[in-house]
C-alpha atoms as a PDB file:
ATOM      1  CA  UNK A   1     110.856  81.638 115.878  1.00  0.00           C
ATOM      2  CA  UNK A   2     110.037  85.082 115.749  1.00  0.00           C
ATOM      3  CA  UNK A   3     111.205  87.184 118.639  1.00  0.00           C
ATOM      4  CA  UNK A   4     107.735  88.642 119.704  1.00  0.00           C
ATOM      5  CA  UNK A   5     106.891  84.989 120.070  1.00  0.00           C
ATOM      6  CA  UNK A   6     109.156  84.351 122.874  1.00  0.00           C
ATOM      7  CA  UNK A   7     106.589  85.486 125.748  1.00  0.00           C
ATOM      8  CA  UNK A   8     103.764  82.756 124.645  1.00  0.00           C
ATOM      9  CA  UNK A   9     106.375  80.197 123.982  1.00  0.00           C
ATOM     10  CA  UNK A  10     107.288  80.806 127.676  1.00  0.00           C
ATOM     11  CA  UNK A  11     104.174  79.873 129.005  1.00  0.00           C
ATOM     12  CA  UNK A  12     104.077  77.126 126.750  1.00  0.00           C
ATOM     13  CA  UNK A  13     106.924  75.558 128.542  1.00  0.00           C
ATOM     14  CA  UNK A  14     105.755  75.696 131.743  1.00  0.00           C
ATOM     15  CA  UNK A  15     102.810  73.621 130.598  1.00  0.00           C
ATOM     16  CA  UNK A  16     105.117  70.990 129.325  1.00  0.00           C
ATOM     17  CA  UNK A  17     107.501  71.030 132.561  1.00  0.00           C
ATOM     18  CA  UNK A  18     104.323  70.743 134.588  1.00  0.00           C
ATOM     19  CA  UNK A  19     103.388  67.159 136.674  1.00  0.00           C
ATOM     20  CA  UNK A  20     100.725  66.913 134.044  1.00  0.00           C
ATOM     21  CA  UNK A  21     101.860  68.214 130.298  1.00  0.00           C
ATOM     22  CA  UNK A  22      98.627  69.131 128.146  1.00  0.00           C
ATOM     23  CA  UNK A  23      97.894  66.521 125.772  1.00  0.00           C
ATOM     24  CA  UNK A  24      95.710  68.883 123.448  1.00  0.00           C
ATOM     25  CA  UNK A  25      96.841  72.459 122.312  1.00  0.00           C
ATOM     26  CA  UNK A  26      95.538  75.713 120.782  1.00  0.00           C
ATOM     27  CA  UNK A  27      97.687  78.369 119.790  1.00  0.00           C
ATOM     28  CA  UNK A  28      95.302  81.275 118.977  1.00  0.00           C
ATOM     29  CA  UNK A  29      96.608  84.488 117.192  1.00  0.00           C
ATOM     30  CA  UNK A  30      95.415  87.610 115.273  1.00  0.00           C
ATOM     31  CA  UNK A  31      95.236  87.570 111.571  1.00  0.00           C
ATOM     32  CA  UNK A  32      98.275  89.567 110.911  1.00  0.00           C
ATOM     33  CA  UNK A  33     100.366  87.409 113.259  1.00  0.00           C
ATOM     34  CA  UNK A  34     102.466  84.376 111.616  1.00  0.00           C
ATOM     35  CA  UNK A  35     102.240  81.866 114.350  1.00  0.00           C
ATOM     36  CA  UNK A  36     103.591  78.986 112.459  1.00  0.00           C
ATOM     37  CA  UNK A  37     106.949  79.121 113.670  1.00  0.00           C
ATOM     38  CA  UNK A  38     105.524  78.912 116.988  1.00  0.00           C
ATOM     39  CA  UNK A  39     103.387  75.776 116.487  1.00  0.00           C
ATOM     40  CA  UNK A  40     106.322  74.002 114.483  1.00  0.00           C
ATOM     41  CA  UNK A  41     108.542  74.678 117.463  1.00  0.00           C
ATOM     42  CA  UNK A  42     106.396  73.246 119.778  1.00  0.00           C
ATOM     43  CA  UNK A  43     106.013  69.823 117.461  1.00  0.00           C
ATOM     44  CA  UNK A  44     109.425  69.711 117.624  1.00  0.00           C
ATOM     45  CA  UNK A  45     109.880  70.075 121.363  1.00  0.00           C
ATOM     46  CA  UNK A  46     107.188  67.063 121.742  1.00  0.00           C
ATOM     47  CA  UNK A  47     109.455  64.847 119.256  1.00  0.00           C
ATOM     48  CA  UNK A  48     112.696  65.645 120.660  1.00  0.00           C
ATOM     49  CA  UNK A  49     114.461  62.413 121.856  1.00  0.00           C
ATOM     50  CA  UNK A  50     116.682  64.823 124.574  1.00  0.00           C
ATOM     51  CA  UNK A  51     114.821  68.302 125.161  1.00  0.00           C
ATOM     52  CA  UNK A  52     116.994  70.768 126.973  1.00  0.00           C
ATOM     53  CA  UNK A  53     114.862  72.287 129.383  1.00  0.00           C
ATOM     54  CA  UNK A  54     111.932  71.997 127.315  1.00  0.00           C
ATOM     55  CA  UNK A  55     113.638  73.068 124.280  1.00  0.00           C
ATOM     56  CA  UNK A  56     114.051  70.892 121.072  1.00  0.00           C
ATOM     57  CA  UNK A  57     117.722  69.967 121.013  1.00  0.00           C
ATOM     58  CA  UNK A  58     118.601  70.057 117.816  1.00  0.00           C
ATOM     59  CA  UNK A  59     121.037  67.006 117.291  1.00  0.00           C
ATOM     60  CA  UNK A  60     119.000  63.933 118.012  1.00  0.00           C
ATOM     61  CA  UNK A  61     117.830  61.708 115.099  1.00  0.00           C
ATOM     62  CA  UNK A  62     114.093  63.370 115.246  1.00  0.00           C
ATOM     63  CA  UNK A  63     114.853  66.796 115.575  1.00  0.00           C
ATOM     64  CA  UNK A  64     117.590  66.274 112.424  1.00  0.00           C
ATOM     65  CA  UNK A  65     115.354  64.158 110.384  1.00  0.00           C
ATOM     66  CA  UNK A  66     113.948  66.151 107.053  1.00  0.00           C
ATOM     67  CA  UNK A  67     110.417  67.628 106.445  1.00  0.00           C
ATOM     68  CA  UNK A  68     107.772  66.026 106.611  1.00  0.00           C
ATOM     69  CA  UNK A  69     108.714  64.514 109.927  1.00  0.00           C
ATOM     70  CA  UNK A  70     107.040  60.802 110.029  1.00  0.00           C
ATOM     71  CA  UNK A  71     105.572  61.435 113.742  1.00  0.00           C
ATOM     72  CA  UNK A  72     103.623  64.615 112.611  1.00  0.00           C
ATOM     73  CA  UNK A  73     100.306  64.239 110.863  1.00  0.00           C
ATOM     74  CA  UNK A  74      98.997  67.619 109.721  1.00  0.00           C
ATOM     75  CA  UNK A  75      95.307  68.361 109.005  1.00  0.00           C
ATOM     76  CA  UNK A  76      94.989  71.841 106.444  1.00  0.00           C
ATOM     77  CA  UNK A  77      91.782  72.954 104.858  1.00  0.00           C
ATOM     78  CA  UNK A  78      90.784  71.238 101.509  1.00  0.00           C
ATOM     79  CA  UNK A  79      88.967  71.714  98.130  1.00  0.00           C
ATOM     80  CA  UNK A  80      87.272  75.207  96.937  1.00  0.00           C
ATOM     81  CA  UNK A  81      85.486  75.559 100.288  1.00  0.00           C
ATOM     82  CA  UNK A  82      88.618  75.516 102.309  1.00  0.00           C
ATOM     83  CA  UNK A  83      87.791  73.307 105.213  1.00  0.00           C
ATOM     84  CA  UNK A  84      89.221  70.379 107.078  1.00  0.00           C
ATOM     85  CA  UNK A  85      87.030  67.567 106.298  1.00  0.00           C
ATOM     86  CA  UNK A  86      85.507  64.615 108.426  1.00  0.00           C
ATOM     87  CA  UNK A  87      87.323  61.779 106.057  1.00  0.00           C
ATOM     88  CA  UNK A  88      90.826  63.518 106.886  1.00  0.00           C
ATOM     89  CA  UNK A  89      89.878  63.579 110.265  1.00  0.00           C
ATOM     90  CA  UNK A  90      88.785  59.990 110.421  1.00  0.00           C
ATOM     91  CA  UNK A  91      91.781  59.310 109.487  1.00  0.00           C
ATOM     92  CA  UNK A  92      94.021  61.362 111.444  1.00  0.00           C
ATOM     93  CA  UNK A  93      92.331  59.248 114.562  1.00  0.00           C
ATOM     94  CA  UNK A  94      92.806  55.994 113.070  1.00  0.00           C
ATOM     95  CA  UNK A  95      96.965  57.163 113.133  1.00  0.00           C
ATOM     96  CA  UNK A  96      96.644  58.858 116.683  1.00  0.00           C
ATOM     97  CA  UNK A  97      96.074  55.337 117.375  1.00  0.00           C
ATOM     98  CA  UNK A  98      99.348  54.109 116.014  1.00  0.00           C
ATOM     99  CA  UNK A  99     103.055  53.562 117.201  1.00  0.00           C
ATOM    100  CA  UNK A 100     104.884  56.336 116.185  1.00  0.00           C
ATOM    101  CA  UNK A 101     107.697  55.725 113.903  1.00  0.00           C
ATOM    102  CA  UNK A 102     110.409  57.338 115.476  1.00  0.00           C
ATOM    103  CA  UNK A 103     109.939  59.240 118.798  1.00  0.00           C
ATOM    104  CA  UNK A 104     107.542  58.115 121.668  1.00  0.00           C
ATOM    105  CA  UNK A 105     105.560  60.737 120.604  1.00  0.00           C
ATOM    106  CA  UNK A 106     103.273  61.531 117.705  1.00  0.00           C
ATOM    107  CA  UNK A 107     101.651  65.129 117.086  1.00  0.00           C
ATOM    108  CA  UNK A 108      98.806  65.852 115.083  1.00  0.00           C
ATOM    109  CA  UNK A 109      98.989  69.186 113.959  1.00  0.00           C
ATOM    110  CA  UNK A 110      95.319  71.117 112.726  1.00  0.00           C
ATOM    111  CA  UNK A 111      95.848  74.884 110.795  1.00  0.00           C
ATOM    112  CA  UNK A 112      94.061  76.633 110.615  1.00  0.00           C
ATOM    113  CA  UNK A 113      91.328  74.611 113.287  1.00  0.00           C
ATOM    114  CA  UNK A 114      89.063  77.368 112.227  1.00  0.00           C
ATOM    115  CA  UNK A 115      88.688  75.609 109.229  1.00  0.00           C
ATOM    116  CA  UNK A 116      86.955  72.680 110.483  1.00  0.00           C
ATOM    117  CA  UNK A 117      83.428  71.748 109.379  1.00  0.00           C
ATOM    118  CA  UNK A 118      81.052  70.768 112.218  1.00  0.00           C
ATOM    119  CA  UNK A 119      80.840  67.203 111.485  1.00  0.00           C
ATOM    120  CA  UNK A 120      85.022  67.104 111.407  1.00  0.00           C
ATOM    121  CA  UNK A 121      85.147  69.120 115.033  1.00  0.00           C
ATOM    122  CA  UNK A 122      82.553  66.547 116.386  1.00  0.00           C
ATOM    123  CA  UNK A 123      84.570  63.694 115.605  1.00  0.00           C
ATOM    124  CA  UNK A 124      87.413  64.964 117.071  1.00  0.00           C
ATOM    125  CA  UNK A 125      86.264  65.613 120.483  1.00  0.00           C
ATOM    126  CA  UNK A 126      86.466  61.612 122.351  1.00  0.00           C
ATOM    127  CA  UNK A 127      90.201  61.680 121.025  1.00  0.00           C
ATOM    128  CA  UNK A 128      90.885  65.344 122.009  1.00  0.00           C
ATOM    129  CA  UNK A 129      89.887  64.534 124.973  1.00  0.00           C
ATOM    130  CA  UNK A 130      91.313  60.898 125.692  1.00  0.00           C
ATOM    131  CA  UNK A 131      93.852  60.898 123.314  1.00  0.00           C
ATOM    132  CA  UNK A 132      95.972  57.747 123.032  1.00  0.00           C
ATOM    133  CA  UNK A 133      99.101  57.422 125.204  1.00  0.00           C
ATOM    134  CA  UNK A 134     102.205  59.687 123.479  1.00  0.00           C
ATOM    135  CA  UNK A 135      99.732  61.381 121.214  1.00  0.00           C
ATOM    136  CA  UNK A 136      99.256  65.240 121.652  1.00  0.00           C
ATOM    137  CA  UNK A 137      97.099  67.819 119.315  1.00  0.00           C
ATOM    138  CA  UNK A 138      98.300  71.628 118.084  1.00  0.00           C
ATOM    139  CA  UNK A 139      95.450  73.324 117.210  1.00  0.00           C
ATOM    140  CA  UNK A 140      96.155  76.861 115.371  1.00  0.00           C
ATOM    141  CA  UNK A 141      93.737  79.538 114.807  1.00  0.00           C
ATOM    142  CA  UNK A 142      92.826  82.551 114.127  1.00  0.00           C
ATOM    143  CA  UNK A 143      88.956  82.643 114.807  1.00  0.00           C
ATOM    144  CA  UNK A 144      89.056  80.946 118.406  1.00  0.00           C
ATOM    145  CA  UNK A 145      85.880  81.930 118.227  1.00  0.00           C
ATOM    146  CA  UNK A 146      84.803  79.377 115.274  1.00  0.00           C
ATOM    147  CA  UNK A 147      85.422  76.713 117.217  1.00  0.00           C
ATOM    148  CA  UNK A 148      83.156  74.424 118.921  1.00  0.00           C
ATOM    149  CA  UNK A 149      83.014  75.506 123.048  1.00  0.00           C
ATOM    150  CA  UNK A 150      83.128  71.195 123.544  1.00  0.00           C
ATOM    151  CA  UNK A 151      86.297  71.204 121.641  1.00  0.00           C
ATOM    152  CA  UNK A 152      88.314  74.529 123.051  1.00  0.00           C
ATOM    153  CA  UNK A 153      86.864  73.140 126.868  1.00  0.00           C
ATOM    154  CA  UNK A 154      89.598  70.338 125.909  1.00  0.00           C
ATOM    155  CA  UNK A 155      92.226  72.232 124.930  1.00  0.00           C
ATOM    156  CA  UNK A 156      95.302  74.444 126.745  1.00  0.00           C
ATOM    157  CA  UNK A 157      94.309  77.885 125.061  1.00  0.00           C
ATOM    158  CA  UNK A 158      97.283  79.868 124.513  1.00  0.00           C
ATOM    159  CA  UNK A 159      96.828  83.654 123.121  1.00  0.00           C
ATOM    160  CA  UNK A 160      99.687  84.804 120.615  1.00  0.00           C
ATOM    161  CA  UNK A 161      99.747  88.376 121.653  1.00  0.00           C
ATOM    162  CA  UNK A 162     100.309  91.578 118.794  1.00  0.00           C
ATOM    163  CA  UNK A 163     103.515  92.929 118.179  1.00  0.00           C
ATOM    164  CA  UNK A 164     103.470  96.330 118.791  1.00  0.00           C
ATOM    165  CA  UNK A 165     104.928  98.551 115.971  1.00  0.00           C
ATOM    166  CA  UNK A 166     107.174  99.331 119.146  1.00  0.00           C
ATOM    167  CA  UNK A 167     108.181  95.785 119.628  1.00  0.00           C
ATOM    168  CA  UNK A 168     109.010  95.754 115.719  1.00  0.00           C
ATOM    169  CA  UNK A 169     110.973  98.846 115.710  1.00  0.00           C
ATOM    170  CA  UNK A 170     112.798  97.794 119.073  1.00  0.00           C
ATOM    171  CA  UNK A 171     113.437  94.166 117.568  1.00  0.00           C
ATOM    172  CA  UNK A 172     114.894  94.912 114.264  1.00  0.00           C
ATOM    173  CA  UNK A 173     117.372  97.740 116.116  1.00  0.00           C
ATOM    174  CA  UNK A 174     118.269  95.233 118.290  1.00  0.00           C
ATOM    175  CA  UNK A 175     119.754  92.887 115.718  1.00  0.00           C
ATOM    176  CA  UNK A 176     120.863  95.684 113.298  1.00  0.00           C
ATOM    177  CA  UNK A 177     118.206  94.794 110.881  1.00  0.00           C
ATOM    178  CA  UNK A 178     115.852  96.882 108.669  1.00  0.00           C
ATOM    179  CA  UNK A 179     112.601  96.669 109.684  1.00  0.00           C
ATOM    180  CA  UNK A 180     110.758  95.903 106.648  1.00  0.00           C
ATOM    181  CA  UNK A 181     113.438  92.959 106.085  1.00  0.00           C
ATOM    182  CA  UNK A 182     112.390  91.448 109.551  1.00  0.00           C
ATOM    183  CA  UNK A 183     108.530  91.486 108.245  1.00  0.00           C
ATOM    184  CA  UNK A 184     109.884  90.631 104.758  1.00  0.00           C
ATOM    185  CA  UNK A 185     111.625  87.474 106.229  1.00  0.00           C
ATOM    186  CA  UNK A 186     109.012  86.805 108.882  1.00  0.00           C
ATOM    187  CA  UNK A 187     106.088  86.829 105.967  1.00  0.00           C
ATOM    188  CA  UNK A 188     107.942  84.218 103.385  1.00  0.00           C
ATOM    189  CA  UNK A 189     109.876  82.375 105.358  1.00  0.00           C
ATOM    190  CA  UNK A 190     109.228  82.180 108.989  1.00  0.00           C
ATOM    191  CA  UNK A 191     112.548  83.224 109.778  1.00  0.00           C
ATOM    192  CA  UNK A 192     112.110  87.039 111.082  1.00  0.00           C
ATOM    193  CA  UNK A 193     116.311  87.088 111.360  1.00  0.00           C
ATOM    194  CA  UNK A 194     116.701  85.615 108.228  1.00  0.00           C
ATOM    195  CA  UNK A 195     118.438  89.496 106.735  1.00  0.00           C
ATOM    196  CA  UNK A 196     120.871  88.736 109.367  1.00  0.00           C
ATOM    197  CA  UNK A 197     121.116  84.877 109.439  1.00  0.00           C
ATOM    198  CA  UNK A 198     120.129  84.065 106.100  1.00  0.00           C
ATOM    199  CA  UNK A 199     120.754  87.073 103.953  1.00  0.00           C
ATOM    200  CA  UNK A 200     121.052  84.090 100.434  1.00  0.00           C
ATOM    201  CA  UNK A 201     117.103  82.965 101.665  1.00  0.00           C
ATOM    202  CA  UNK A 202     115.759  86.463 102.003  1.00  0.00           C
ATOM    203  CA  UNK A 203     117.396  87.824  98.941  1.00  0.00           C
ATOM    204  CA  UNK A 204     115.588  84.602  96.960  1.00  0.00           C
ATOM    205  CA  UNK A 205     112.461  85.228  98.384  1.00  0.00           C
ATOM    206  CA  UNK A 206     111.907  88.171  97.674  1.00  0.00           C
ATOM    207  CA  UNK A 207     113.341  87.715  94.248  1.00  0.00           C
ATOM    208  CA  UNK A 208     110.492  85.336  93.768  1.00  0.00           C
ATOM    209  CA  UNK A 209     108.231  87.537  95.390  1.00  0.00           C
ATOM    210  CA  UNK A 210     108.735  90.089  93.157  1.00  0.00           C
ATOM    211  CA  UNK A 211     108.579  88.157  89.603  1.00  0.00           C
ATOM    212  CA  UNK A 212     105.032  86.828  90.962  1.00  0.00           C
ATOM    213  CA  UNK A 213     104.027  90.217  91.343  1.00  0.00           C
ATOM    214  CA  UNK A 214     105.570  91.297  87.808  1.00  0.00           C
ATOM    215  CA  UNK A 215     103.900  87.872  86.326  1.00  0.00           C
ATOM    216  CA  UNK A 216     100.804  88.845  88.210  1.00  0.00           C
ATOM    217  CA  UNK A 217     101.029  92.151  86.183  1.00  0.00           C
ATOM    218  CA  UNK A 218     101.563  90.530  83.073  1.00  0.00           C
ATOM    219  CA  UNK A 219     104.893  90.304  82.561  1.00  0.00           C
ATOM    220  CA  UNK A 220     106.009  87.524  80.799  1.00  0.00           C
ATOM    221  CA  UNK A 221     106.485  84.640  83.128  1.00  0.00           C
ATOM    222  CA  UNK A 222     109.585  82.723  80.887  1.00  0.00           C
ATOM    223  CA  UNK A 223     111.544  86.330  80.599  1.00  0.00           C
ATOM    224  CA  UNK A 224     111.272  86.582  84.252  1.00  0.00           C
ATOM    225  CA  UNK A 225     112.757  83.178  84.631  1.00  0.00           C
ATOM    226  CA  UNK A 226     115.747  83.325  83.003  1.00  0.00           C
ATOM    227  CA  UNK A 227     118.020  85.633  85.997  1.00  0.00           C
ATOM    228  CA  UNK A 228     117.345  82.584  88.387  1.00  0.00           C
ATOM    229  CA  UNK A 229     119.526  80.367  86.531  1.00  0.00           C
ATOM    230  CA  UNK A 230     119.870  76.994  89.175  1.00  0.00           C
ATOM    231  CA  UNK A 231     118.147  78.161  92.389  1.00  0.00           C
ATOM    232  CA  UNK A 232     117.798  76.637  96.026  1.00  0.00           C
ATOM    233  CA  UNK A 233     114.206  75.090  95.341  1.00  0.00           C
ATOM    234  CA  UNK A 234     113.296  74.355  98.972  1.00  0.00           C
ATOM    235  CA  UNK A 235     113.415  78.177  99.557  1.00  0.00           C
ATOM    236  CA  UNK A 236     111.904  78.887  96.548  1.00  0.00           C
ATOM    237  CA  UNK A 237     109.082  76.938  97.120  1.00  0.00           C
ATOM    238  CA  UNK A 238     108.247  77.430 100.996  1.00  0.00           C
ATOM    239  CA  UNK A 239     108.350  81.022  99.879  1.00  0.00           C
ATOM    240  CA  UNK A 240     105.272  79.842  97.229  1.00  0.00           C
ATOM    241  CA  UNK A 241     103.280  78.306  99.859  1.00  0.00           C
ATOM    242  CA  UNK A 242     103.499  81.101 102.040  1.00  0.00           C
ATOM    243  CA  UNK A 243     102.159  83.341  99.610  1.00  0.00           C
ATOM    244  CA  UNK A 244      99.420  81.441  98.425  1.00  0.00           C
ATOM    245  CA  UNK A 245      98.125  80.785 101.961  1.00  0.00           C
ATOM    246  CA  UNK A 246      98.053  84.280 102.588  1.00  0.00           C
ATOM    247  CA  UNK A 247      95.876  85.075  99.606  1.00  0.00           C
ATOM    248  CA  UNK A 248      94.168  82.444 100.404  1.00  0.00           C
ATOM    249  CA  UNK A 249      93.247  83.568 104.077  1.00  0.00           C
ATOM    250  CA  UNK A 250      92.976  87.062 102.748  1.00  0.00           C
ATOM    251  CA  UNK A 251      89.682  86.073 100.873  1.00  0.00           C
ATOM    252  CA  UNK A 252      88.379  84.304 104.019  1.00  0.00           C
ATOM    253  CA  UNK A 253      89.232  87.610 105.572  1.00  0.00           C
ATOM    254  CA  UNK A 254      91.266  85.498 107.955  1.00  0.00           C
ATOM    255  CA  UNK A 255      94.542  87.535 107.848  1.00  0.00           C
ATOM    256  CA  UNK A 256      95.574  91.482 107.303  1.00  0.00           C
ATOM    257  CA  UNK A 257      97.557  93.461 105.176  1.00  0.00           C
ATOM    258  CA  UNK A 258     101.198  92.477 105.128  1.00  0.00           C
ATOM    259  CA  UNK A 259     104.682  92.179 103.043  1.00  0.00           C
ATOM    260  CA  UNK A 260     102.572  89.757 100.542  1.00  0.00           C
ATOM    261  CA  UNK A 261      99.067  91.211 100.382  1.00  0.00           C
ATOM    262  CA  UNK A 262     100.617  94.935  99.861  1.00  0.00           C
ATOM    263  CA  UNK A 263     102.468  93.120  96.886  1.00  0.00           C
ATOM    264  CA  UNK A 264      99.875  91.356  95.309  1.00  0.00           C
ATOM    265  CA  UNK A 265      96.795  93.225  95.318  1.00  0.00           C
ATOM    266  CA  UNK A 266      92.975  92.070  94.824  1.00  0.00           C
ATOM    267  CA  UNK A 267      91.014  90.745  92.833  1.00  0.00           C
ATOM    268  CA  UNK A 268      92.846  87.324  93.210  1.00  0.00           C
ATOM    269  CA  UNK A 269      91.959  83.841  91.157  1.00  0.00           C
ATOM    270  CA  UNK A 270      90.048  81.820  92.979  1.00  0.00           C
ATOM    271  CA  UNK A 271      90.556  79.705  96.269  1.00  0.00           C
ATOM    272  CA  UNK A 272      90.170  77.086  94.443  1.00  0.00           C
ATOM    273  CA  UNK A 273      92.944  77.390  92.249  1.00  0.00           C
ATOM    274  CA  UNK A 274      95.121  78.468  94.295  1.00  0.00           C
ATOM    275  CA  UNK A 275      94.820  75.667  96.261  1.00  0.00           C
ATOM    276  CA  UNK A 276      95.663  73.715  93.001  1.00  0.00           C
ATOM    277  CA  UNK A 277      98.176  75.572  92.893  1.00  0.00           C
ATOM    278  CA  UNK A 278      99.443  75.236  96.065  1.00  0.00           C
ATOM    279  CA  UNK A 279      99.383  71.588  95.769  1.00  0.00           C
ATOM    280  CA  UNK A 280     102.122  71.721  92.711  1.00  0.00           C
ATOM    281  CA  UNK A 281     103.915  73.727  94.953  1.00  0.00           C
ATOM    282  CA  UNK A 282     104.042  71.206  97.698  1.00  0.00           C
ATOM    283  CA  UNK A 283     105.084  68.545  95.525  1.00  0.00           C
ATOM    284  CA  UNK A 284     108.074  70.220  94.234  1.00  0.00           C
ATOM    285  CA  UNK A 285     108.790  71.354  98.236  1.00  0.00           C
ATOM    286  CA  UNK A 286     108.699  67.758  99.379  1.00  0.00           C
ATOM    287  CA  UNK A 287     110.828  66.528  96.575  1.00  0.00           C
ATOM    288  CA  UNK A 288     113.616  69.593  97.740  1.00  0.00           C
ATOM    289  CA  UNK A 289     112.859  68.569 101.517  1.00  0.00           C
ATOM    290  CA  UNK A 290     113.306  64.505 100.954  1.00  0.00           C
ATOM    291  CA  UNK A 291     116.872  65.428  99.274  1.00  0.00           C
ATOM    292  CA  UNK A 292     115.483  64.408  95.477  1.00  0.00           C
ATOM    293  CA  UNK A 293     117.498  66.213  93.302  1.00  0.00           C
ATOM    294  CA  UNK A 294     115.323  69.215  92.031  1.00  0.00           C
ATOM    295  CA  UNK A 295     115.822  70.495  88.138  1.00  0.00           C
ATOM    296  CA  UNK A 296     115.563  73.772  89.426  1.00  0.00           C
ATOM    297  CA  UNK A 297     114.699  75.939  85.719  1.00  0.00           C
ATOM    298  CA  UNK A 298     111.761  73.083  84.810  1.00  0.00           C
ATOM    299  CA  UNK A 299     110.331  73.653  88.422  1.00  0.00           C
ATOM    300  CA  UNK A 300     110.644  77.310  88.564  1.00  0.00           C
ATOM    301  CA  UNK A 301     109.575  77.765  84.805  1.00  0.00           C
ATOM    302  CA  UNK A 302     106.484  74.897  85.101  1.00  0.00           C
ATOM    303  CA  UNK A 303     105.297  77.021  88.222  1.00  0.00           C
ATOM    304  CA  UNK A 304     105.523  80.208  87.044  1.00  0.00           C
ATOM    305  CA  UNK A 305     103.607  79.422  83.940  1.00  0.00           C
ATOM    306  CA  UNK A 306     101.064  77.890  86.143  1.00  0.00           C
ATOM    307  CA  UNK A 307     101.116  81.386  87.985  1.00  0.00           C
ATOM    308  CA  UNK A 308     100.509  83.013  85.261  1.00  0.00           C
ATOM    309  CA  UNK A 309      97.576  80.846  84.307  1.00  0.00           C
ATOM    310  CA  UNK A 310      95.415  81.463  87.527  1.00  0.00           C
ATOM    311  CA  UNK A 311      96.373  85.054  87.085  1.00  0.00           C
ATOM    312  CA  UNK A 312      95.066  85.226  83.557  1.00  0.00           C
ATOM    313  CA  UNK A 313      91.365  84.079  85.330  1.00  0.00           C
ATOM    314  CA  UNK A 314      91.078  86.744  87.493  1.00  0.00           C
END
């Protein structure tokens, strides 16, 4: 979690160490703040078998057990429009009103909540509001203001504040790390530390980052493959998925300029396909995350041709 997340994350435990824990979230942020880490962390608090004083404790069977955990259900935009539809939803309900698999507890996770349709936000408001027993909502946003006044008059707002370039400056000194690594890190991988605790992640990310820019360019995209050699694909692709949700939010004009839209500049391909191409990605991430052994050069090489493709549209 990044560190200038701490002070919401804070309040968020005293609403889960309170006589009567919210049963419906919403973790609201500005556009240039990555929340995700925050609204994972809290997921995994709710499915932890032992917190520690609120805190996930990282040894239990749920809290060990691989992405995509079986007692989250998450609910992402869709199709060329980019919004959560009323079928998903439909049947995110019909599972709220299941046993979980593992945990007592099953979350049902909505990013970015700005993103649903009316129709999708309607349906959602009897369960938001009585949810089944050991069932609990995240809602993540951006646009707090998108959302239907019935729906966020069910839901524990919490506002993700702005670092302050102070905060940045103060945080990377801190823990002897370059600032544009700790917004490097934080951008691709959700781990603002990562220079320190994971210098091997960082360095592959932004290797990657920087042969999708050189692809993006033109370069050829089977050239730039060939220095990867057998790579750590579960890095490689979260890295992926971050950057094509941030150009895709960048064209809703959901997010800022960061590490990954000062990269890549406009124009971009389409939302469309990058949402195609986002859902390669994901395929190749859950394979890496499920412990399937990944051919790491066909992976890398099939998705940076497919890269190149959407780039060659623009």
């Amino acid at each position: 979690m990044s560190p200038w997340l701490k002070a919401p994350w804070h309040l968020i435990l005293k609403g889960l160490q309170s006589a009567s824990p919210p049963h419906a979230w919403c973790l609201a942020h500005a556009s240039a703040v990555f929340s995700d880490s925050l609204t994972d962390h809290l997921a995994q608090s709710l499915l932890c078998d032992t917190p520690k004083k609120g805190e996930p404790c990282g040894e239990c069977v749920s809290c060990r057990f691989p992405d995509p955990h079986p007692d989250i259900l998450s609910l992402g935009p869709e199709g060329a429009a980019g919004m959560i539809k009323i079928d998903a939803v439909r049947e995110a309900i019909e599972v709220a009103y299941t046993t979980a698999s593992m945990a007592g507890c099953r979350v049902i996770v909505v990013r970015p909540a700005d993103c649903l349709n009316q129709a999708a936000s309607n349906a959602l408001l009897k369960v938001v509001e009585e949810p089944p027993s050991g069932t609990v909502f995240i809602f993540q946003t951006s646009v707090p203001g998108k959302l239907l006044p019935t729906l966020v008059s069910r839901l524990r707002m919490v506002r993700v504040p702005v670092p302050t370039p102070q905060i940045f400056e103060k945080t990377a000194q801190s823990l002897g790390i370059n600032g544009e690594d700790l917004l490097l890190s934080d951008a691709l991988l959700a781990q603002p530390t990562a220079a320190q605790t994971a210098p091997e992640r960082l360095a592959l990310g932004r290797d990657v980052l920087d042969a999708l820019v050189r692809i993006r360019f033109g370069e050829d995209s089977q050239v730039l493959l060939k220095p990867f050699g057998k790579v750590d694909m579960l890095t490689a692709s979260t890295v992926m998925e971050r950057i094509c949700d941030q150009l895709i939010r960048v064209q809703f004009k959901q997010t800022s300029q960061n590490p990954i839209t000062a990269a890549l500049s406009a124009p971009y391909p389409s939302v469309r396909l990058l949402y195609q191409y986002k859902e390669r990605v994901s395929e190749v991430r859950t394979q890496a995350q499920a412990g399937i052994a990944v051919n790491s050069d066909l992976a890398l090489g099939s998705l940076f041709a497919a890269w190149a493709f959407i780039w060659a549209t623009v």
